[in-house]
N, C-alpha and C. Protein backbone atom coordinates (compact mmCIF):
# COMPACT_ATOMS: atom_id res chain seq x y z
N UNK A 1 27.20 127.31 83.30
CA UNK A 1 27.17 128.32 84.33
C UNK A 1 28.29 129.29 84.10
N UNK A 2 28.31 130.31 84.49
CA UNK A 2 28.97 131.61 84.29
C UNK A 2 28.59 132.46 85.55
N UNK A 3 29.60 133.82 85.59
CA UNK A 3 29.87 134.53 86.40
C UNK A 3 28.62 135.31 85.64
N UNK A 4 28.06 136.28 86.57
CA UNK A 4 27.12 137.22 85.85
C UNK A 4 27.27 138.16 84.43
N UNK A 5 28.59 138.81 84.65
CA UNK A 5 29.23 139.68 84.23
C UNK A 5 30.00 139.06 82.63
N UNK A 6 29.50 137.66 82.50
CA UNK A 6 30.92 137.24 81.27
C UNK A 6 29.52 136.19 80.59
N UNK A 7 29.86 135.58 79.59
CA UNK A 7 29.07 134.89 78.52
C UNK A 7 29.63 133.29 79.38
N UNK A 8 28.28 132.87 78.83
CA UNK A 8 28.06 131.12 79.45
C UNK A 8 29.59 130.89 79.31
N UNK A 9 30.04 129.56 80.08
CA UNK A 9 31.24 128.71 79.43
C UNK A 9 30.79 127.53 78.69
N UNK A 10 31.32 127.09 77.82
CA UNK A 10 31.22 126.35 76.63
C UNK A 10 32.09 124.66 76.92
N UNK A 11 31.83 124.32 76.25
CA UNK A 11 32.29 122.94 76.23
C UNK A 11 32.72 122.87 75.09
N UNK A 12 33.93 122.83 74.37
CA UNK A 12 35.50 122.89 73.69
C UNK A 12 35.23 121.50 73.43
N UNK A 13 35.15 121.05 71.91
CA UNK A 13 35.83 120.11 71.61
C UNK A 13 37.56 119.96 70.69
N UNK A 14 38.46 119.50 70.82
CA UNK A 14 39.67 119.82 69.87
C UNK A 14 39.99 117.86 69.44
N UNK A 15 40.89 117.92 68.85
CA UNK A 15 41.08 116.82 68.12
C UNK A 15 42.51 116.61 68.67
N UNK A 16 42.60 115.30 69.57
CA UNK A 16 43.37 114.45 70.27
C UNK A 16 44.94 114.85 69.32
N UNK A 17 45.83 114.84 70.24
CA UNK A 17 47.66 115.10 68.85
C UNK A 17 47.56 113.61 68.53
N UNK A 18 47.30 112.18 68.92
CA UNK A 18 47.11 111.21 68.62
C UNK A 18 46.06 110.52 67.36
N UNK A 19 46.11 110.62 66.41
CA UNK A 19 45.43 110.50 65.15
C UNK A 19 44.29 109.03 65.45
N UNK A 20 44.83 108.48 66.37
CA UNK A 20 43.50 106.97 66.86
C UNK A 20 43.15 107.14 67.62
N UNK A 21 43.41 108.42 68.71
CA UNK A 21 42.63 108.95 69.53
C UNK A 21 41.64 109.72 69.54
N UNK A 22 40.10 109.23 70.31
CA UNK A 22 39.03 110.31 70.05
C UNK A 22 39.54 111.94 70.86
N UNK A 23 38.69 112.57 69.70
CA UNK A 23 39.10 114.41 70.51
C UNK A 23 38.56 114.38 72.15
N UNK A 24 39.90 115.37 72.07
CA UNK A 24 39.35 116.00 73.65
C UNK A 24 38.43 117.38 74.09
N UNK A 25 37.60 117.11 75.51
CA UNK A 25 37.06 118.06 75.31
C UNK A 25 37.07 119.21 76.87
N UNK A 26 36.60 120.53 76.30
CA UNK A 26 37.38 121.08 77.81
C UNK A 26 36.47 121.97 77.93
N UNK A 27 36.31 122.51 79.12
CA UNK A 27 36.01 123.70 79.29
C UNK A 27 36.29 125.37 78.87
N UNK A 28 35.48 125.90 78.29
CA UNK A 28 36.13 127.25 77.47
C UNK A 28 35.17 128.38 78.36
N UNK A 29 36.14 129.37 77.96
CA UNK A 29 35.10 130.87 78.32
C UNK A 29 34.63 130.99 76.88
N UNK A 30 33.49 131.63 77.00
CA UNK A 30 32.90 132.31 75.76
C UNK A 30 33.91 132.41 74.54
N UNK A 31 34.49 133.03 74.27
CA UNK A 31 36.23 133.33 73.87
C UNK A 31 36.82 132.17 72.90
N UNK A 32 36.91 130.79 73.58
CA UNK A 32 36.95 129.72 73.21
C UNK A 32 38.27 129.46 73.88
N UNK A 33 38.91 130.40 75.08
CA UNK A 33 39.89 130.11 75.81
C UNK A 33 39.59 129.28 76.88
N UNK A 34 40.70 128.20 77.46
CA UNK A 34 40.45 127.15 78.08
C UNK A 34 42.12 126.87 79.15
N UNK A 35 41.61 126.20 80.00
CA UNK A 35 43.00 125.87 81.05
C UNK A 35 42.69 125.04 81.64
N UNK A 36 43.45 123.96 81.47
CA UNK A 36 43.77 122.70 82.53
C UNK A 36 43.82 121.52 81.39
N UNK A 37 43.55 120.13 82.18
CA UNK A 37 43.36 118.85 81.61
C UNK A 37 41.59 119.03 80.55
N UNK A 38 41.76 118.30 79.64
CA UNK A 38 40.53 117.46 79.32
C UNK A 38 39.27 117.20 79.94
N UNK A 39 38.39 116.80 80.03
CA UNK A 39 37.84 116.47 80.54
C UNK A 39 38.06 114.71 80.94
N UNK A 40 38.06 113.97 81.73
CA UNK A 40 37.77 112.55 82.02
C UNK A 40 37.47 111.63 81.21
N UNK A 41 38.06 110.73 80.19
CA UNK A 41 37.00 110.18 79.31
C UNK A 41 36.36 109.29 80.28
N UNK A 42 36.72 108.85 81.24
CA UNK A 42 36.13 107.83 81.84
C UNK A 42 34.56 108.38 82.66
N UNK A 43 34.74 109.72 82.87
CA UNK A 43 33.70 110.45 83.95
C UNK A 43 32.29 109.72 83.12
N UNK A 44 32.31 109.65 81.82
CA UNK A 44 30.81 108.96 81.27
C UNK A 44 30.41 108.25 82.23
N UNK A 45 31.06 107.24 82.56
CA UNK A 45 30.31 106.32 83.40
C UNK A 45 29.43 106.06 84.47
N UNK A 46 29.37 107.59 84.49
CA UNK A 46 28.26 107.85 85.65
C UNK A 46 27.96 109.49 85.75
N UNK A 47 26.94 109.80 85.97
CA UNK A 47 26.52 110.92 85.71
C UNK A 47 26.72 112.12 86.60
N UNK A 48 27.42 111.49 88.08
CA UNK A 48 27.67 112.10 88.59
C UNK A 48 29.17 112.50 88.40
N UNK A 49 29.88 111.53 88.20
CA UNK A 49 31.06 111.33 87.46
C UNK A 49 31.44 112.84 86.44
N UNK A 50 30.08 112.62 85.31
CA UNK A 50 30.77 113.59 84.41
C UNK A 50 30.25 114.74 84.94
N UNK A 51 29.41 115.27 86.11
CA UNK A 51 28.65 116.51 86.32
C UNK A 51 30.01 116.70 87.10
N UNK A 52 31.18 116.17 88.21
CA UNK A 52 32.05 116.42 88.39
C UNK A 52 33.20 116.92 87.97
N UNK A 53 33.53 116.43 86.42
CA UNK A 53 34.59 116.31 85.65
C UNK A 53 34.40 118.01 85.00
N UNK A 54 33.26 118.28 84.61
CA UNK A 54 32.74 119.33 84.29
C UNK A 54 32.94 120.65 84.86
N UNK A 55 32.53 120.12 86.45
CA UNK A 55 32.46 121.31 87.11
C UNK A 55 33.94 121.36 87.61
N UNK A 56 34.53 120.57 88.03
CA UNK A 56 36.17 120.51 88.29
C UNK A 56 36.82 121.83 86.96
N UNK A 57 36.45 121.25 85.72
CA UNK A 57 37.15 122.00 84.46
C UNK A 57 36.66 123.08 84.87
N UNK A 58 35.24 123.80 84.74
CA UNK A 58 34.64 124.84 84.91
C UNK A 58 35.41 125.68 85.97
N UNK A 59 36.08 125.18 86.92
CA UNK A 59 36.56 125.68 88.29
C UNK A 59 37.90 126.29 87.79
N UNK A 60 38.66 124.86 87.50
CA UNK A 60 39.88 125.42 86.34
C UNK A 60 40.24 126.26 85.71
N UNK A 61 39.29 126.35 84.68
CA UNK A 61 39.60 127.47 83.49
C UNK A 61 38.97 129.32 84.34
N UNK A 62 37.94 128.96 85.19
CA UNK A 62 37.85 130.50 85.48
C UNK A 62 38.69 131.12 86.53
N UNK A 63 39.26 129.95 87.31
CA UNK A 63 40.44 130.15 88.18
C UNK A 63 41.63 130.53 87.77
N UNK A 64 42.03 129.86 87.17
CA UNK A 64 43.55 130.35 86.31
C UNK A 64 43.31 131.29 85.24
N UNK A 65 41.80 131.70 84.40
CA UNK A 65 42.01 132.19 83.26
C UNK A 65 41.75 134.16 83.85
N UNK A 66 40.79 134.00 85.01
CA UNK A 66 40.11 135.23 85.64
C UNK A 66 40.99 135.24 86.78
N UNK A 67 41.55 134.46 87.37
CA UNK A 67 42.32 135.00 88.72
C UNK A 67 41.20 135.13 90.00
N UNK A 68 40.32 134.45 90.18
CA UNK A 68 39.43 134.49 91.21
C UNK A 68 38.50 132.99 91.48
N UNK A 69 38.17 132.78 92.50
CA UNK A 69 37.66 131.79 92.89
C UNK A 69 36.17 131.37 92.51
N UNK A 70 35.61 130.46 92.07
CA UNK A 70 34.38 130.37 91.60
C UNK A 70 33.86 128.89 92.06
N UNK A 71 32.88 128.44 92.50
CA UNK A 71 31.79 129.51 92.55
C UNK A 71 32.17 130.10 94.07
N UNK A 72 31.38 131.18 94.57
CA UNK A 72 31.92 131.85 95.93
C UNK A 72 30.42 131.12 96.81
N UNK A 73 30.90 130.92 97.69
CA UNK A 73 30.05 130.77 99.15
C UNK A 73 29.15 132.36 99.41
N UNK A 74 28.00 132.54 99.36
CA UNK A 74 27.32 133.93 99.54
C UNK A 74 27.52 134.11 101.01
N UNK A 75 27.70 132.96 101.71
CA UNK A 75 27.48 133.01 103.36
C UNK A 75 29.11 133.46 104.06
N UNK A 76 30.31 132.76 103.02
CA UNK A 76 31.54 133.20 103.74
C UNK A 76 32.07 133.80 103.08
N UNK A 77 32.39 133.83 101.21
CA UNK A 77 32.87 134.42 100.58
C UNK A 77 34.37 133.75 99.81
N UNK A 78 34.18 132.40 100.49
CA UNK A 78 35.13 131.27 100.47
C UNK A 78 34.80 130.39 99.12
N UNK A 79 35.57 129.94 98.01
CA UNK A 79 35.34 129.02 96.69
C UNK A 79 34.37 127.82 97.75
N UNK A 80 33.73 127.24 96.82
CA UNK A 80 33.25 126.18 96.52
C UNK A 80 33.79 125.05 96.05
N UNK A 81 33.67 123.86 96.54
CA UNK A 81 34.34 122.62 95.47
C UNK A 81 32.85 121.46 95.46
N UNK A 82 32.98 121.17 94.57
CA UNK A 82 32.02 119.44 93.86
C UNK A 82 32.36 118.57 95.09
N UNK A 83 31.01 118.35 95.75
CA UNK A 83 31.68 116.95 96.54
C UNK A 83 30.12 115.91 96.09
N UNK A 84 30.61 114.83 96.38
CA UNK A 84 29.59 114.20 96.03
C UNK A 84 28.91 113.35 97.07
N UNK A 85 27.85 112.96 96.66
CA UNK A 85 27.52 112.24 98.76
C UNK A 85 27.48 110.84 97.84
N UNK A 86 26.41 109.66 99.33
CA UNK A 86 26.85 108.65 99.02
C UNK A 86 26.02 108.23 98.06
N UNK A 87 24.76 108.40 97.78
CA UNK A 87 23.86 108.72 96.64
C UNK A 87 24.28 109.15 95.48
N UNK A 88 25.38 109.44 94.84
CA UNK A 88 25.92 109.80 93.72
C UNK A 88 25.45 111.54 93.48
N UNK A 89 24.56 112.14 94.31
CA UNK A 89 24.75 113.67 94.05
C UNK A 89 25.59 114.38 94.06
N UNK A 90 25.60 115.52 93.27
CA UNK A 90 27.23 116.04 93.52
C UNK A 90 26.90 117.57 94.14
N UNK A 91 27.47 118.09 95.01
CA UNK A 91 26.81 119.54 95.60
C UNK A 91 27.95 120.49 95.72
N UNK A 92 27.93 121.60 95.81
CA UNK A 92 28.68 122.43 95.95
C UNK A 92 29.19 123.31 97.61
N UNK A 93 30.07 122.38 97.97
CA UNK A 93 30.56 122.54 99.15
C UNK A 93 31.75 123.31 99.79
N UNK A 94 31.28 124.47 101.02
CA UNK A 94 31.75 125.29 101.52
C UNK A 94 32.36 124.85 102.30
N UNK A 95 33.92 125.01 103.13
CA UNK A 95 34.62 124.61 103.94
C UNK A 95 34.41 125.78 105.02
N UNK A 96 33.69 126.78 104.79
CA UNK A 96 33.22 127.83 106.05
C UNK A 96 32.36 126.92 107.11
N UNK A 97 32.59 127.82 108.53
CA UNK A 97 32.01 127.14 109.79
C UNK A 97 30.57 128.18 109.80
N UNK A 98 29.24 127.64 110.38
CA UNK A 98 28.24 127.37 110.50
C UNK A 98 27.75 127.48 112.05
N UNK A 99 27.12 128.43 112.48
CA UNK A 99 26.96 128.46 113.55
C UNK A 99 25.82 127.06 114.05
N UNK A 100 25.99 126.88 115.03
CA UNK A 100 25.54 125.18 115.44
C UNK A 100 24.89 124.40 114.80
N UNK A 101 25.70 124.05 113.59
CA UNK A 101 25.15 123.64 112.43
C UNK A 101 26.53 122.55 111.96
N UNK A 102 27.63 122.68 112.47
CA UNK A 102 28.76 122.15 112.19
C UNK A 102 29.82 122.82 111.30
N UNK A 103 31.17 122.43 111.38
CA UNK A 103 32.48 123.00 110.82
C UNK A 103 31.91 123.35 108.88
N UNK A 104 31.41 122.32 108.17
CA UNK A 104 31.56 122.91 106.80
C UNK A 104 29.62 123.01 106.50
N UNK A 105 29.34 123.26 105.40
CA UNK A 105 28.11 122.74 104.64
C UNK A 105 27.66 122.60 103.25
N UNK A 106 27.03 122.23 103.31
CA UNK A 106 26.21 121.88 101.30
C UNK A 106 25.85 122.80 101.29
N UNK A 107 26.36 123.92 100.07
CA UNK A 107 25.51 125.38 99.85
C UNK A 107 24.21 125.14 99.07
N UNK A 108 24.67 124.01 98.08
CA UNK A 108 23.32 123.70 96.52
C UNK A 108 23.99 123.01 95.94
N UNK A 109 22.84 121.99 95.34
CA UNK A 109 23.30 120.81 94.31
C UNK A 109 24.03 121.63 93.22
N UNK A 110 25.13 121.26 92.19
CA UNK A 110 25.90 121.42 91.53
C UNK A 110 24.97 121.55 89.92
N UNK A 111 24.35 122.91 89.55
CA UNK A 111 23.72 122.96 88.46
C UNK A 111 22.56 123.95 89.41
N UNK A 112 22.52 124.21 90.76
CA UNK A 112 20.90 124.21 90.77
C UNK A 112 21.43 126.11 92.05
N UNK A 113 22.70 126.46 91.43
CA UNK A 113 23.47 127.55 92.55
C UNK A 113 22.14 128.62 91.68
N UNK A 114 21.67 129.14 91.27
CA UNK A 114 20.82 130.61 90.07
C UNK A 114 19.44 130.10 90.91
N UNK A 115 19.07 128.82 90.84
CA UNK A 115 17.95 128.21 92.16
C UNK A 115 17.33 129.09 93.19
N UNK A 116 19.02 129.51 94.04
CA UNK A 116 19.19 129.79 95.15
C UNK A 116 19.27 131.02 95.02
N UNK A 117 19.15 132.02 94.07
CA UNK A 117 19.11 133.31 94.16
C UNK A 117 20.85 133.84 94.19
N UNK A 118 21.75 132.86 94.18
CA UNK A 118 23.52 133.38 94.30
C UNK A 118 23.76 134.31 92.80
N UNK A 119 25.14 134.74 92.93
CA UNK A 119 25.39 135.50 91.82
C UNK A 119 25.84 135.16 90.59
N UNK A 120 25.17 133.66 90.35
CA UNK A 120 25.67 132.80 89.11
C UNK A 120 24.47 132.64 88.40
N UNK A 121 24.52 132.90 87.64
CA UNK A 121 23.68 132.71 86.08
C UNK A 121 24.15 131.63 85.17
N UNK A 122 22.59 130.71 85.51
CA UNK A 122 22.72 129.36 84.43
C UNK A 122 21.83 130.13 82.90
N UNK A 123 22.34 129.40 82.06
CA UNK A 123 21.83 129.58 80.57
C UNK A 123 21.88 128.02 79.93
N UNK A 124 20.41 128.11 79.44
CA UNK A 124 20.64 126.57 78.73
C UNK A 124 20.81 126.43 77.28
């Protein structure tokens, strides 16, 4: 997923400074520029796990690398964060209030925001 305006982000592999360690891998812009931790090696273990670890990085690198919040809420204009329910889905959740609907809400499952017509463009 990507901002409209910029090329997909990529998934970075580099080679661990530890020579018995497997490489690490990160989130990149197009560019092959990247910011934050690794990804999780552990997130494999579950799929919701790594769709988290992913989108956490993804959040990372366009936050610190662009200076703006991603993905945006269309309804408040407020970032988004990965939450996951008790089902192991992971969704993309607004901390904006909701008229009698309650304090936060689930905007869209995490992969499925281009679905919904928002201003994010998936590429496979």
């Amino acid at each position: 997923m990507t901002l409209p305006q910029l090329e997909p982000l990529q998934l970075l592999a580099l080679p661990s400074y530890d020579a018995d360690e497997p490489e690490n891998v990160y989130v990149a812009m197009a560019n092959g520029e990247w910011h934050g931790n690794h990804l999780d090696p552990n997130s494999q273990d579950s799929l919701a796990s790594a769709l988290a670890s992913v989108a956490d990085a993804a959040q990372e690198t366009v936050m610190e690398l662009l200076w703006q919040a991603w993905p945006l809420c269309p309804e408040h204009g407020l970032g988004m964060h990965p939450m996951e329910d008790t089902e192991e889905r992971l969704s993309w959740w607004c901390a904006g209030e909701r008229l009698r609907r309650g304090p936060a809400h689930i905007h869209a499952a995490v992969g499925a925001l281009d679905a919904l017509g928002a201003s994010i463009r998936t590429r496979s």
